[in-house]
N, C-alpha and C. Protein backbone atom coordinates (compact mmCIF):
# COMPACT_ATOMS: atom_id res chain seq x y z
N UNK A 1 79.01 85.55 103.02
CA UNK A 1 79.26 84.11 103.02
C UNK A 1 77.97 83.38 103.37
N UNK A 2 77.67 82.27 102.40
CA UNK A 2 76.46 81.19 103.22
C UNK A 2 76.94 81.47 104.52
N UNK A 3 75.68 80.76 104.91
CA UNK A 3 75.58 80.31 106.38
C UNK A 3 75.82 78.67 107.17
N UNK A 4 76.18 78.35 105.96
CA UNK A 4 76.60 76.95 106.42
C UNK A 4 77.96 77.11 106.13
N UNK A 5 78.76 78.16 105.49
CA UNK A 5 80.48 78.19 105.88
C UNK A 5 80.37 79.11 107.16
N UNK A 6 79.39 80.19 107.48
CA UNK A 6 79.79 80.92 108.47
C UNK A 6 79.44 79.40 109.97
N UNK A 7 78.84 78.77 109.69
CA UNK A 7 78.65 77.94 111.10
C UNK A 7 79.58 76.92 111.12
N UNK A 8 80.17 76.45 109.68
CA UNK A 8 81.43 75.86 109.83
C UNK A 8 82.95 76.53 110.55
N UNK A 9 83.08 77.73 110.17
CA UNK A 9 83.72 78.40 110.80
C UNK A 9 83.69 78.76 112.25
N UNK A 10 82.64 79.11 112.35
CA UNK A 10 82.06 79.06 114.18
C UNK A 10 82.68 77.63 114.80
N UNK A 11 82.03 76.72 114.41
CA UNK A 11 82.00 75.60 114.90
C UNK A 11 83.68 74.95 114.99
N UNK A 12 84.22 74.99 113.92
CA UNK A 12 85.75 74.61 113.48
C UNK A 12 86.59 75.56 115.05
N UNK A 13 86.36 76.76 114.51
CA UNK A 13 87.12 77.81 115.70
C UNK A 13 87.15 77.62 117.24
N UNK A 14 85.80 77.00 117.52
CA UNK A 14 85.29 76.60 118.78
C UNK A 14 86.00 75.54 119.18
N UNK A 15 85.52 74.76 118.55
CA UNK A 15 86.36 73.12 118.59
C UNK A 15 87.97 73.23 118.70
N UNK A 16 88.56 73.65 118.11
CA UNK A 16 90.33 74.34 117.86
C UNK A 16 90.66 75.07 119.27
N UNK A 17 89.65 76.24 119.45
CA UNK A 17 89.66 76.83 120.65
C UNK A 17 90.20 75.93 121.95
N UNK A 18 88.90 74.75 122.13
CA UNK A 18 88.72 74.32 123.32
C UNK A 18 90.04 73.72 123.46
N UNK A 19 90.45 72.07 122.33
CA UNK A 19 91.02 71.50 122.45
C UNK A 19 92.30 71.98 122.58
N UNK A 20 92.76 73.23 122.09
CA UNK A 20 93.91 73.95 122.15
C UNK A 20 94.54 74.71 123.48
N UNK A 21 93.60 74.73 124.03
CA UNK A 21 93.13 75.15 125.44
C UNK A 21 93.91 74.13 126.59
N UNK A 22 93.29 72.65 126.16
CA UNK A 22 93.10 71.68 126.96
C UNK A 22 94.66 71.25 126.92
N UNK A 23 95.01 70.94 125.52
CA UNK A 23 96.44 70.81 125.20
C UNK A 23 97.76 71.70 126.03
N UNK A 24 97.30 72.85 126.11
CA UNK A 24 98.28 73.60 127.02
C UNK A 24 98.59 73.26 128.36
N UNK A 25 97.71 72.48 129.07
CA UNK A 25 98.23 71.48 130.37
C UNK A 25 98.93 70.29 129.80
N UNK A 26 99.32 70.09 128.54
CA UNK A 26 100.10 68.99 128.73
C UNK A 26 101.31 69.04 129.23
N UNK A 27 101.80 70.31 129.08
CA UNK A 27 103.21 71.04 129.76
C UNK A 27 103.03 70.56 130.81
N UNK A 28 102.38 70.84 131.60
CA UNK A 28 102.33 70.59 133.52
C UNK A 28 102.32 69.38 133.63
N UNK A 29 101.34 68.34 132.88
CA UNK A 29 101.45 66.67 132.57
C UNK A 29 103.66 66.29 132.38
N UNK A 30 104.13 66.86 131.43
CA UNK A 30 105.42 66.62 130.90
C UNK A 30 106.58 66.76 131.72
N UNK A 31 105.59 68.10 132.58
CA UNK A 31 107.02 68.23 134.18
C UNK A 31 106.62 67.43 135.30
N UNK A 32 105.28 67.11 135.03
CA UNK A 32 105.40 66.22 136.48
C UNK A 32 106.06 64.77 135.91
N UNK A 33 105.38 64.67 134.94
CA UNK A 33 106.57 63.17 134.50
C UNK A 33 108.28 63.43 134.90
N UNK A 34 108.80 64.45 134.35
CA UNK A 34 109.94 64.74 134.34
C UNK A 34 110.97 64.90 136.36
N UNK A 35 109.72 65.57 136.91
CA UNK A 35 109.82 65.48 138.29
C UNK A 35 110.21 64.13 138.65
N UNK A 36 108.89 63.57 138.33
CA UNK A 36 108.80 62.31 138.97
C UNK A 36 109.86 61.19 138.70
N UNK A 37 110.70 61.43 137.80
CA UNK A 37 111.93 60.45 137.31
C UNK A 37 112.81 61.44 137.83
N UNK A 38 112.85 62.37 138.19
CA UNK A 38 114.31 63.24 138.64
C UNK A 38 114.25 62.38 140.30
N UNK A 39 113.26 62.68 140.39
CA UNK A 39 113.14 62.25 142.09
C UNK A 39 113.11 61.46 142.72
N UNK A 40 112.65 60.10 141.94
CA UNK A 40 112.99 58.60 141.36
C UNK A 40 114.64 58.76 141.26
N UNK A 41 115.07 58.91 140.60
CA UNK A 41 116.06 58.86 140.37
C UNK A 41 117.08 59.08 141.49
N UNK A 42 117.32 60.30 141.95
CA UNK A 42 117.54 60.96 143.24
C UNK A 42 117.23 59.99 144.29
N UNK A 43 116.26 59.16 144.46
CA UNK A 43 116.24 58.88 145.87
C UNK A 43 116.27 57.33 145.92
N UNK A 44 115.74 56.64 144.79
CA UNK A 44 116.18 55.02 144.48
C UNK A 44 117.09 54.91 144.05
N UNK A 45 117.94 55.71 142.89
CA UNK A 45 119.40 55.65 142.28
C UNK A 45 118.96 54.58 140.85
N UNK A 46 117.50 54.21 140.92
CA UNK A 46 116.96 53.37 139.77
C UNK A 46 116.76 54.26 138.43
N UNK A 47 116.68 54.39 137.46
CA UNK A 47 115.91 55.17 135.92
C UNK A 47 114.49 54.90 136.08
N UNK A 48 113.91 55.67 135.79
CA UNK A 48 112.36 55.26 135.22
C UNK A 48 112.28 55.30 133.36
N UNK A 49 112.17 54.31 133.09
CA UNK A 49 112.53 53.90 132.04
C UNK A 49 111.58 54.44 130.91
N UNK A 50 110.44 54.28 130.82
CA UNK A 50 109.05 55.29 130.26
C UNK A 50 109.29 56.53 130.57
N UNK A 51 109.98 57.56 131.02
CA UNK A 51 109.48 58.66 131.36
C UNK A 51 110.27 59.30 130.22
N UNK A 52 111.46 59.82 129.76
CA UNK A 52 111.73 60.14 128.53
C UNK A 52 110.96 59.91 127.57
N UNK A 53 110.49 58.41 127.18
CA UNK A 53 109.96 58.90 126.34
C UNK A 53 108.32 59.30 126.06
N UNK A 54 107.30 58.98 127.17
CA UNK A 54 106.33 59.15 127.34
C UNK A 54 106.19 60.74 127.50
N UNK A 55 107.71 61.15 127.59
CA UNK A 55 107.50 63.14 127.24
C UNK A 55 107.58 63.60 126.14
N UNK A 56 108.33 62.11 125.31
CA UNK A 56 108.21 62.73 123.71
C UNK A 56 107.27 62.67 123.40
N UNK A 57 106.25 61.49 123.83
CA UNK A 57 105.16 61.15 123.24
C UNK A 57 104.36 62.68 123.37
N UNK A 58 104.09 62.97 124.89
CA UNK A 58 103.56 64.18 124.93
C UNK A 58 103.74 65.34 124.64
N UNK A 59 104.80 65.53 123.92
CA UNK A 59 105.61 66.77 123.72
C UNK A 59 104.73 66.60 121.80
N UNK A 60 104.95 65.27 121.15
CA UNK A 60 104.66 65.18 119.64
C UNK A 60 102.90 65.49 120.15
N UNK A 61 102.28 65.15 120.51
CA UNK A 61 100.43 65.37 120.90
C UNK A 61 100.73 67.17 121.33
N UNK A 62 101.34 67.21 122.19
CA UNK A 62 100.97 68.78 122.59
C UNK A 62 101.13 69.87 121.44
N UNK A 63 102.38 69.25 120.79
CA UNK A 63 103.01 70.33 119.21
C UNK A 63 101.81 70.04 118.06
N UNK A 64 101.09 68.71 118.30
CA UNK A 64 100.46 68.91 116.89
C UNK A 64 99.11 68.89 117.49
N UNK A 65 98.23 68.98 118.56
CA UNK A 65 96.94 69.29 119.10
C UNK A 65 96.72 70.33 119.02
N UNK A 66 98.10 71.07 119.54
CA UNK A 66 97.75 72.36 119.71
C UNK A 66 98.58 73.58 118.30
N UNK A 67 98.48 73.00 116.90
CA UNK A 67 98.82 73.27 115.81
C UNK A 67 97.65 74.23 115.39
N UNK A 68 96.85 73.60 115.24
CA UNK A 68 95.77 74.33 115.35
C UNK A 68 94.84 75.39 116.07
N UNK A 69 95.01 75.28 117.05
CA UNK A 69 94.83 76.84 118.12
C UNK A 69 95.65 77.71 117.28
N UNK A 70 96.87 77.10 117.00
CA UNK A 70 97.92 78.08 116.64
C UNK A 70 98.04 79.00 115.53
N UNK A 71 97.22 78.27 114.50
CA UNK A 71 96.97 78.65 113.62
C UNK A 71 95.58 79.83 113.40
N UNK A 72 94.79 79.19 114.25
CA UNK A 72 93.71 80.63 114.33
C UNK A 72 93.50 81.71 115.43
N UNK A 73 94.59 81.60 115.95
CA UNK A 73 95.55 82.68 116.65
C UNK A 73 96.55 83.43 116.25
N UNK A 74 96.85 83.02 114.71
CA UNK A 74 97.91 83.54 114.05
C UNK A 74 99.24 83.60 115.07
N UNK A 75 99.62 83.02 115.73
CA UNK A 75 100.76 82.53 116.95
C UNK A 75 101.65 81.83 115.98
N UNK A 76 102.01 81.14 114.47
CA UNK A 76 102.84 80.95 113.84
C UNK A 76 104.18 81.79 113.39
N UNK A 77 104.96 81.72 113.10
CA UNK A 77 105.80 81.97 112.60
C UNK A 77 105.93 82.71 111.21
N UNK A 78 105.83 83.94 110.70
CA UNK A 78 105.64 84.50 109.41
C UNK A 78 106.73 85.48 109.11
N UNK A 79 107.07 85.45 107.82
CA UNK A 79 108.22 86.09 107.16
C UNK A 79 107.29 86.67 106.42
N UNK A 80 107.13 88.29 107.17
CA UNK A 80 106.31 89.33 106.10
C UNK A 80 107.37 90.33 106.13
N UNK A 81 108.00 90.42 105.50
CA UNK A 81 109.18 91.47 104.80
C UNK A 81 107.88 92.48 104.11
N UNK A 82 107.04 91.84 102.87
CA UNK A 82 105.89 93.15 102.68
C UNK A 82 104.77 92.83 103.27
N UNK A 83 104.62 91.86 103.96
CA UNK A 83 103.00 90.84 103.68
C UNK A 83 102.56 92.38 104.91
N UNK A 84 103.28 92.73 106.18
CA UNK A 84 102.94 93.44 107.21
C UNK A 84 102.71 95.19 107.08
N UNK A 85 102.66 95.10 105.27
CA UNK A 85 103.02 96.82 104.83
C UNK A 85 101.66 96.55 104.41
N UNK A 86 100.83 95.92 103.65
CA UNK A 86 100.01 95.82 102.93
C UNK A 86 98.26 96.06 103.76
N UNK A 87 97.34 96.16 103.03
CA UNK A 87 96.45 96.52 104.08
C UNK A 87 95.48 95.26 104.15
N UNK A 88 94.62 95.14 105.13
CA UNK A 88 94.09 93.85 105.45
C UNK A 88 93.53 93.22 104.23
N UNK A 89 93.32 93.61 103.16
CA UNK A 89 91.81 92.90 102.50
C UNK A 89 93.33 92.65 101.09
N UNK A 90 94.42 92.95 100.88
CA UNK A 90 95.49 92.47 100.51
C UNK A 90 96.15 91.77 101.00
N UNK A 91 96.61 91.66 102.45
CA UNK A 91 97.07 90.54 103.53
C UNK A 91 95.66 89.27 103.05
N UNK A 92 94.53 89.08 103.01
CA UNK A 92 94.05 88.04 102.64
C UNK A 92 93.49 87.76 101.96
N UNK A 93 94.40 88.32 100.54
CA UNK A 93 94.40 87.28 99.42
C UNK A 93 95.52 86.85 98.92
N UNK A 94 96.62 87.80 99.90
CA UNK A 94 98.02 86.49 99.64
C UNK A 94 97.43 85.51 100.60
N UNK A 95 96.91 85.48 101.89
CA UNK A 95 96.72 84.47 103.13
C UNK A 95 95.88 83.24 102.38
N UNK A 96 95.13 83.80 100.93
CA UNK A 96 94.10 82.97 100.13
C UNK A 96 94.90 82.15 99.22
N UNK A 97 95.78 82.84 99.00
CA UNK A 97 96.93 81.57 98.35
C UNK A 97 97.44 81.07 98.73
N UNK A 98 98.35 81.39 100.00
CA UNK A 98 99.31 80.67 100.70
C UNK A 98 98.25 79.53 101.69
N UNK A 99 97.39 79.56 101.55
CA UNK A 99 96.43 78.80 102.56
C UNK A 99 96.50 77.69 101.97
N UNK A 100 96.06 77.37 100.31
CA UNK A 100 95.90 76.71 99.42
C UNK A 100 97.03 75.62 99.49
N UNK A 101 98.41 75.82 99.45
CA UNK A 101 99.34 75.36 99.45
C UNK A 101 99.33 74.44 101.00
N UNK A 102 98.92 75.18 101.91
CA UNK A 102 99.42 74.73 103.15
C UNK A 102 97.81 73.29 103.28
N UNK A 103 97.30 73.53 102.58
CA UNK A 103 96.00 72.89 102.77
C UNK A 103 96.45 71.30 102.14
N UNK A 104 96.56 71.30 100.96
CA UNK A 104 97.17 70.38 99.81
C UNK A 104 98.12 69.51 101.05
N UNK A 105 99.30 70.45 101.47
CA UNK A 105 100.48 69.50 102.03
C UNK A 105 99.64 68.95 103.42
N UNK A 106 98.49 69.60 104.12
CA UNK A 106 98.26 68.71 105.37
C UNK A 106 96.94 67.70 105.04
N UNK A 107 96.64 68.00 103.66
CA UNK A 107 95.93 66.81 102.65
C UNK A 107 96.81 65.88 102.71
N UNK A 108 97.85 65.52 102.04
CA UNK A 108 99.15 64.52 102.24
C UNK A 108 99.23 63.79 103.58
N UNK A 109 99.66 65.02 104.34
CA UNK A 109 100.12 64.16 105.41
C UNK A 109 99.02 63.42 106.34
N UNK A 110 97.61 64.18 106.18
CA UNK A 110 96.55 63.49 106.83
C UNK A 110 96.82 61.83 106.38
N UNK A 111 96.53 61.76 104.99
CA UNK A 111 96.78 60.34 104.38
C UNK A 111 98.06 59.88 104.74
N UNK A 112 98.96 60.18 104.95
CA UNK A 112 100.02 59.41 105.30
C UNK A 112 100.13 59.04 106.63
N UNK A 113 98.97 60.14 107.50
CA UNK A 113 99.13 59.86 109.20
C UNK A 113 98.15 58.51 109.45
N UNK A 114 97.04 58.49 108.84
CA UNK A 114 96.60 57.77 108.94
C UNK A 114 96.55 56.25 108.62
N UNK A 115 97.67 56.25 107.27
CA UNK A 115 98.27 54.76 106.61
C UNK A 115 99.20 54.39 107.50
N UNK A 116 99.76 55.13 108.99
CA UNK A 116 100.88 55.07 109.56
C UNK A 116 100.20 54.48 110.68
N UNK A 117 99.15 55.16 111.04
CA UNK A 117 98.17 54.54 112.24
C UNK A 117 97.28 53.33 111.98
N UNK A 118 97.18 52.97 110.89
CA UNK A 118 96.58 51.45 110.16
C UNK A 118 97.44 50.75 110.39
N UNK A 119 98.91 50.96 109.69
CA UNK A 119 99.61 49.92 110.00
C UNK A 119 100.26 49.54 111.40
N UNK A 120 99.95 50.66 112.28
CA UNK A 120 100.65 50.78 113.64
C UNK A 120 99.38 49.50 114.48
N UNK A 121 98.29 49.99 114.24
CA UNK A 121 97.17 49.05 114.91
C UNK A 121 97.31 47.66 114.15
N UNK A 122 97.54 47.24 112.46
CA UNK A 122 97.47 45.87 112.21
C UNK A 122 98.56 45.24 112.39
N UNK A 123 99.43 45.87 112.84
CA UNK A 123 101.13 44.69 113.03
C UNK A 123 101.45 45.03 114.43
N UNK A 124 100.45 45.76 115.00
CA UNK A 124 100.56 46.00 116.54
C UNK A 124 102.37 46.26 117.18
N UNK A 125 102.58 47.12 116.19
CA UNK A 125 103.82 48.01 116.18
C UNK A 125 104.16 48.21 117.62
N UNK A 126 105.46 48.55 117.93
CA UNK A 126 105.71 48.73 119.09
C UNK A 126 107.26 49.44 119.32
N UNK A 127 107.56 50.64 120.04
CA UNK A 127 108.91 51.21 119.75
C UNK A 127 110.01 50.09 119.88
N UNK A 128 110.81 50.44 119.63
CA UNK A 128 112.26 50.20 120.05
C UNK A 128 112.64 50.68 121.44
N UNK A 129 112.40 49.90 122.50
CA UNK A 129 112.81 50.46 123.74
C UNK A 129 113.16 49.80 124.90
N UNK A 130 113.44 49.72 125.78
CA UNK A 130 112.93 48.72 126.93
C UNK A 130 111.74 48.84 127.15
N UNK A 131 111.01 50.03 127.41
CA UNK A 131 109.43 49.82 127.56
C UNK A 131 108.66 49.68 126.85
N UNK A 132 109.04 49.25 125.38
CA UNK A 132 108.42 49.06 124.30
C UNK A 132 107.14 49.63 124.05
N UNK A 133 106.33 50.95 124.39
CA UNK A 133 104.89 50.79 124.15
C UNK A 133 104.45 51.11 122.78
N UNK A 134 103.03 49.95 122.62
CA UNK A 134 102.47 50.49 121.54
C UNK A 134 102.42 52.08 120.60
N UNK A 135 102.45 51.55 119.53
CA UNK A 135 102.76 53.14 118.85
C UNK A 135 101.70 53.70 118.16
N UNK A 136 100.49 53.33 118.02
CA UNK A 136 99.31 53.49 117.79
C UNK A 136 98.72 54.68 118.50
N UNK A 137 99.14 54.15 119.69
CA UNK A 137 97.81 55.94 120.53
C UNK A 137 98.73 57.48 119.79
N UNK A 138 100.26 57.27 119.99
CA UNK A 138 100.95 58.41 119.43
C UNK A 138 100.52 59.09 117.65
N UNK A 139 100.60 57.72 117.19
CA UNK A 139 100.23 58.22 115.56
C UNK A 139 98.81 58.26 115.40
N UNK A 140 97.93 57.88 116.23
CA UNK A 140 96.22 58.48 116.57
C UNK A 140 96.10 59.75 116.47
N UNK A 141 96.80 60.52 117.63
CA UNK A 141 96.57 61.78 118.18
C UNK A 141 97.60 62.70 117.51
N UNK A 142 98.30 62.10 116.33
CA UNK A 142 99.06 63.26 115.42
C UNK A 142 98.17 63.16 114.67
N UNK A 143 98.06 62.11 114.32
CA UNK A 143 96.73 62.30 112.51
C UNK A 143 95.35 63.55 113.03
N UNK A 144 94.86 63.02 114.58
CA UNK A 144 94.14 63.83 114.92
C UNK A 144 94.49 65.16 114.79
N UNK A 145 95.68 65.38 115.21
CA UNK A 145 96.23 66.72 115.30
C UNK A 145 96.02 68.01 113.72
N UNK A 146 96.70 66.70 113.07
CA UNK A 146 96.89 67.23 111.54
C UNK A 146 95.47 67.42 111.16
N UNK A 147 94.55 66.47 111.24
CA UNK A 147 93.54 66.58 110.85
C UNK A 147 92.95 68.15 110.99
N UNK A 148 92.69 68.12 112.52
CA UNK A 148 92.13 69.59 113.27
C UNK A 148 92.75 70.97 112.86
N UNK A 149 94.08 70.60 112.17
CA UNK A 149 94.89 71.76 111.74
C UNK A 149 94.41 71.94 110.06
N UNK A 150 94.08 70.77 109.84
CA UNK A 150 93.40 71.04 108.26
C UNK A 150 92.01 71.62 108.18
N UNK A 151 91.33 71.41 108.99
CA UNK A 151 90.18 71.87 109.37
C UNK A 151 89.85 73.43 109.62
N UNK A 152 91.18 73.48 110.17
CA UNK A 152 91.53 74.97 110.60
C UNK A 152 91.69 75.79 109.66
N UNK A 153 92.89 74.89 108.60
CA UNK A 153 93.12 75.54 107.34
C UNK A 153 92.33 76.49 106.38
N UNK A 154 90.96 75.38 106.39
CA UNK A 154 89.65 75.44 105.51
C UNK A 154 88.85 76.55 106.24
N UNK A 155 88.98 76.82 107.18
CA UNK A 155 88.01 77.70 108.24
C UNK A 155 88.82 78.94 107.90
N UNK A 156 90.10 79.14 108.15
CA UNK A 156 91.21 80.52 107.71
C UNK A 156 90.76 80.87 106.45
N UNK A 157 91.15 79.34 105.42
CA UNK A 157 90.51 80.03 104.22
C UNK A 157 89.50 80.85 104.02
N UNK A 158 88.27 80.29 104.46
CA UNK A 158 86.70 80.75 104.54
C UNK A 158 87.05 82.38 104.77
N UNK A 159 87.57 82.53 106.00
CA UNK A 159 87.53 83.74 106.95
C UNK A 159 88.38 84.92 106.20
N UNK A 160 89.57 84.44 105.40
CA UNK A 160 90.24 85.33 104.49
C UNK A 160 89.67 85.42 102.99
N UNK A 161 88.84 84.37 102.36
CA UNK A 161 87.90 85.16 101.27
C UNK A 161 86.83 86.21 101.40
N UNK A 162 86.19 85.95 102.92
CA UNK A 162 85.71 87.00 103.26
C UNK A 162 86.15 88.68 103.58
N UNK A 163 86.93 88.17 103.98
CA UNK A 163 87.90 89.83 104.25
C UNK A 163 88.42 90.20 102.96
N UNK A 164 88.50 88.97 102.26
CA UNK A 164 89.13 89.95 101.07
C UNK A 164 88.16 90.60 100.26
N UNK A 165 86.96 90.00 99.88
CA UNK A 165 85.59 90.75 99.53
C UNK A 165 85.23 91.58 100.38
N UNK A 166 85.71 92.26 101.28
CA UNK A 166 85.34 93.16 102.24
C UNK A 166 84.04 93.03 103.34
N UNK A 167 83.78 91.53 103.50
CA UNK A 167 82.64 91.32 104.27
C UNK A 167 83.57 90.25 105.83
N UNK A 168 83.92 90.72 106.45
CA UNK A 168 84.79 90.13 107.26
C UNK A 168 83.15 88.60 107.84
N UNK A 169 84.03 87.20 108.45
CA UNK A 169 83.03 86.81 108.86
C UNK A 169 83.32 87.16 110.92
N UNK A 170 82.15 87.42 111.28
CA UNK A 170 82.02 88.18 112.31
C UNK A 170 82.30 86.67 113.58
């Protein structure tokens, strides 16, 4: 492989790495929210009214930040009935097709995350709630998400044309 896909790959993996990393404390972020309205709750007899959903919020950022770790961890979900009989440098050049497909659809949705986050910032959108908050930072950090997972995509790809030519990238 050039050396400007092998440092894209480096670089992509790294980046995925860290942030995927970082994302996994959002769990501990989601229970202390969750604490903190149980206990609220419990001891004023008041709701905390943000805290449901400021866990969805974090729950949609943690599922799609950390999409990507997930993906170059192979930590997804796979239905290999043969894909797991086959030997590596055949495992990725089905992984070279099926990549293709998965690439295209988070092509889509990048554009659609981002026409979602345009319009969220120009009509200064806002949930349906009592705490109404802006909906902009949420559809930010999914497009981000998707994005980093497409990125990822392109880097898998890279990494499975190589294996399938029998030159793994190291």
């Amino acid at each position: 492989m050039p050396k400007v896909i092998r440092l894209y790959v480096h670089l992509v993996d790294r980046v995925n790495r860290a942030i995927g990393r970082v994302a996994m404390y959002l769990l501990f972020v989601m229970g202390g929210i969750q604490l903190y309205s149980t206990f609220s709750r419990l001891l004023t007899g008041m709701p905390v009214n943000w805290a449901l959903e400021m866990t969805q919020f974090l729950l949609a950022t943690y599922f799609l930040i950390g999409a990507a770790y997930s993906m170059q961890e192979n930590a997804h979900v796979r239905m290999d009935l043969l894909y797991g009989q086959l030997r590596p440098q055949r495992q990725a050049m089905v992984d070279v097709i099926t990549i293709l497909f998965v690439i295209f659809y988070l092509v889509v949705m990048v554009r659609g995350g981002w026409s979602s986050t345009e319009y969220a910032i120009t009509y200064n959108q806002k949930n349906y709630s009592s705490w109404s908050p802006p909906m902009w930072p949420v559809k930010l950090l999914m497009t981000i998400g998707i994005f980093l997972m497409l990125l990822q995509a392109i880097s898998n790809l890279f990494k499975d044309i190589a294996i399938a030519r029998g030159k793994p990238i190291a």
